[in-house]
C-alpha atoms as a PDB file:
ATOM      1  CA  UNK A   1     -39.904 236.572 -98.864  1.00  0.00           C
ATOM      2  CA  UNK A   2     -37.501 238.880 -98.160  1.00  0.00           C
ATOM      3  CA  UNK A   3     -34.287 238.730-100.363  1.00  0.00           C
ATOM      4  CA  UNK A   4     -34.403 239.999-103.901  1.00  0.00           C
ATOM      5  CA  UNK A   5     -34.724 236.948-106.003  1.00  0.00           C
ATOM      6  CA  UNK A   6     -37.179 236.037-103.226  1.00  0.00           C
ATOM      7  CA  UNK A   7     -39.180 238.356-102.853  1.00  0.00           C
ATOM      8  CA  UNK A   8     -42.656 238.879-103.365  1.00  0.00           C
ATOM      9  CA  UNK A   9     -42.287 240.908-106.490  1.00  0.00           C
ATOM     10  CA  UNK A  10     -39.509 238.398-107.776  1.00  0.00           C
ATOM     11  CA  UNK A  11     -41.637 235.770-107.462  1.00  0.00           C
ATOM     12  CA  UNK A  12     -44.819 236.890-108.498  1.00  0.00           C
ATOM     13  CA  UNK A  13     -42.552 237.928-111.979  1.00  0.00           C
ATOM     14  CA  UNK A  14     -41.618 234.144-112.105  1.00  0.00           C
ATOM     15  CA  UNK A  15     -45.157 233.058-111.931  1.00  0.00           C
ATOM     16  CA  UNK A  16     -46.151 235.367-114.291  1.00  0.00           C
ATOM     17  CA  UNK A  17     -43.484 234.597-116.675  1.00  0.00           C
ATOM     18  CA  UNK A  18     -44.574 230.813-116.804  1.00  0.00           C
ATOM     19  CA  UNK A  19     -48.283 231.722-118.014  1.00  0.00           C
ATOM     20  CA  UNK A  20     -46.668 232.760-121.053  1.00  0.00           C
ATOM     21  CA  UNK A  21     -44.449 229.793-121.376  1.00  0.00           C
ATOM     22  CA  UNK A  22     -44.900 226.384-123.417  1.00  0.00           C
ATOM     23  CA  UNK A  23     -45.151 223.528-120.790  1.00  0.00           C
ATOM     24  CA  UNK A  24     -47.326 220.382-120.511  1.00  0.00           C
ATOM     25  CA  UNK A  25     -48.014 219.989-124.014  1.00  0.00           C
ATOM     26  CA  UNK A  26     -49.570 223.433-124.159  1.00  0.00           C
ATOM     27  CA  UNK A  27     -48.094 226.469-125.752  1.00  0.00           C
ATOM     28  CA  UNK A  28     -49.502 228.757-122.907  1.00  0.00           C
ATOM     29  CA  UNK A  29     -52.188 229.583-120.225  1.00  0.00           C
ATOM     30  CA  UNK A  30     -53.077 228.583-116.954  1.00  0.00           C
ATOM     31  CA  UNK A  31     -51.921 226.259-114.783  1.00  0.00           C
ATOM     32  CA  UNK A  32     -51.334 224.808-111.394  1.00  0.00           C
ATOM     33  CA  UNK A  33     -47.888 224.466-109.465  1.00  0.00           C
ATOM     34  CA  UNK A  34     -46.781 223.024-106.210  1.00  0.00           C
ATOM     35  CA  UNK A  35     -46.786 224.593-103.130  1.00  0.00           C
ATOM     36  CA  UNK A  36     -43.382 223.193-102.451  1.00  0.00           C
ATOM     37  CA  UNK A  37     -42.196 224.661-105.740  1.00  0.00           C
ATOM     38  CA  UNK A  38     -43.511 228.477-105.091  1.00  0.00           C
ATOM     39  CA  UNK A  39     -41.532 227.696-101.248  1.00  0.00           C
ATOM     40  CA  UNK A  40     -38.964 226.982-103.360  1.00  0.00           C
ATOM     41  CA  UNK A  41     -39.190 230.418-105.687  1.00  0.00           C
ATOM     42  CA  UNK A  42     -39.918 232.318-102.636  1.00  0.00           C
ATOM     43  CA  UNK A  43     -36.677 230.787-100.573  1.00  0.00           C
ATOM     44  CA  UNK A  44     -38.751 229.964 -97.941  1.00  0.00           C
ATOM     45  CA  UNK A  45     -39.186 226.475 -95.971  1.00  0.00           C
ATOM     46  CA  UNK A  46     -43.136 227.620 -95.196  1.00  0.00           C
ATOM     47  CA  UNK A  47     -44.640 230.333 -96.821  1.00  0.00           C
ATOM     48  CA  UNK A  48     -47.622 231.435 -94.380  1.00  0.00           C
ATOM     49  CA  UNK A  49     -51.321 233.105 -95.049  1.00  0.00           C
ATOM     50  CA  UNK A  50     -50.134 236.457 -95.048  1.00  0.00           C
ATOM     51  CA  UNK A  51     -47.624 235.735 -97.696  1.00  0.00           C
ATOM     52  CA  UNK A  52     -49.651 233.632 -99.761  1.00  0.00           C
ATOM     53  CA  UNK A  53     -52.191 236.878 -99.104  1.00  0.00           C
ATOM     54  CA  UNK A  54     -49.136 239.397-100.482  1.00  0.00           C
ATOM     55  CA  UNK A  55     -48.234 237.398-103.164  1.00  0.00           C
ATOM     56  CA  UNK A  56     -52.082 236.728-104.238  1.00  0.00           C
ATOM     57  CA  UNK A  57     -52.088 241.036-104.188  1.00  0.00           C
ATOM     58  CA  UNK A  58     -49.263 240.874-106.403  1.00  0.00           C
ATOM     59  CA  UNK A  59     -50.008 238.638-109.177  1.00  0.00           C
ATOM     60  CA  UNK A  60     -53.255 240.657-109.567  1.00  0.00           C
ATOM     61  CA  UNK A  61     -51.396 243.604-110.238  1.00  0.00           C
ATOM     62  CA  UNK A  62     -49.833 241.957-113.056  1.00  0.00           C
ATOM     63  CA  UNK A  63     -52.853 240.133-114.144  1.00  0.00           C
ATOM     64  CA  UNK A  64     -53.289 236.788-113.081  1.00  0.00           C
ATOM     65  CA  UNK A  65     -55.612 235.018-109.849  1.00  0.00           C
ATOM     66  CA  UNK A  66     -53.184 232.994-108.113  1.00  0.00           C
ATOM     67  CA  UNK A  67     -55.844 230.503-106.316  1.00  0.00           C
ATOM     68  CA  UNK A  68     -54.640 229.168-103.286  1.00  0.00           C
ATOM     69  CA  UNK A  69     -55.649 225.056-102.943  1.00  0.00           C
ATOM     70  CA  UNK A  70     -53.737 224.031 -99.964  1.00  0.00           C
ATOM     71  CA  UNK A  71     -51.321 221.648-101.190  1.00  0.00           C
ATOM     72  CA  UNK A  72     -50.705 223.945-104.909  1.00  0.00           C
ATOM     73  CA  UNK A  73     -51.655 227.013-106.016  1.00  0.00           C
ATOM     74  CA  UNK A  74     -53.777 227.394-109.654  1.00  0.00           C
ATOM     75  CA  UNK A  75     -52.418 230.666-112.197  1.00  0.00           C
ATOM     76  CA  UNK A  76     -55.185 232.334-114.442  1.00  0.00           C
ATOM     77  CA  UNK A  77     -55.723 235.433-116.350  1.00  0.00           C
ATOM     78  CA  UNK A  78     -57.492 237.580-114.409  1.00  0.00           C
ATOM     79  CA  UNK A  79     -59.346 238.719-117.582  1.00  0.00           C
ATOM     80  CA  UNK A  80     -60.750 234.933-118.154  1.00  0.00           C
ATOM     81  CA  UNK A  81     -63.602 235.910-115.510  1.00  0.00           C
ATOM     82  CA  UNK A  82     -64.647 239.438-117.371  1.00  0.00           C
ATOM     83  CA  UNK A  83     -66.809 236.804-119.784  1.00  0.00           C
ATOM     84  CA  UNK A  84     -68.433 234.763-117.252  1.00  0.00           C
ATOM     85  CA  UNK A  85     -71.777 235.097-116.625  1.00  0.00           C
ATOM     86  CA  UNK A  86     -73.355 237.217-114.021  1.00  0.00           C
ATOM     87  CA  UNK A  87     -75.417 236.790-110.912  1.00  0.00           C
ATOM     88  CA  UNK A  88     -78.282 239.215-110.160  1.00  0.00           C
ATOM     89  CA  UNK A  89     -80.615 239.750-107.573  1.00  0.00           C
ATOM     90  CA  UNK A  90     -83.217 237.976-109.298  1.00  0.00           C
ATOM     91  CA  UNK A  91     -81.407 234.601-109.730  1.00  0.00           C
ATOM     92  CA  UNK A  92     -80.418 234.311-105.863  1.00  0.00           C
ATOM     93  CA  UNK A  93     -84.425 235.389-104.577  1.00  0.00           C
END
């Protein structure tokens, strides 16, 4: 990812964009995307774990878990995991 409109940055912007788009029937949110798109986005003809790694980095810092399932990745607010409930020490014992 190494060109401007390829870059990490410039993609991670794309991805981030589309959250806030209407697609699929739904006005906005999460959702998931091909791995062969986001090659596409990024310019690249394989996209390996240390850019998948860079590009996870970056969508946190605007906000989002990109979730990496081999064959497409999954886009989510990071704030949809503030309300989830949490584990303790006495629930694992």
């Amino acid at each position: 990812m190494t060109t401007d409109t390829h870059s990490t940055d410039a993609v991670a912007d794309r991805l981030a964009a589309l959250y806030g788009r209407a697609f699929g029937g739904k006005p906005n949110g999460r959702y998931r995307i091909a791995a062969k798109l986001v090659r596409e986005l990024a310019g690249r003809r394989r996209i390996y774990e240390d850019d998948v790694r860079a590009l996870t980095r970056a969508m946190l810092e605007r906000g989002y878990v990109l979730i990496d399932m081999d064959s497409f990745f999954v886009v989510m607010s990071a704030s949809t995991f503030v309300n989830y409930r949490r584990a303790n020490e006495d629930c694992i014992t």
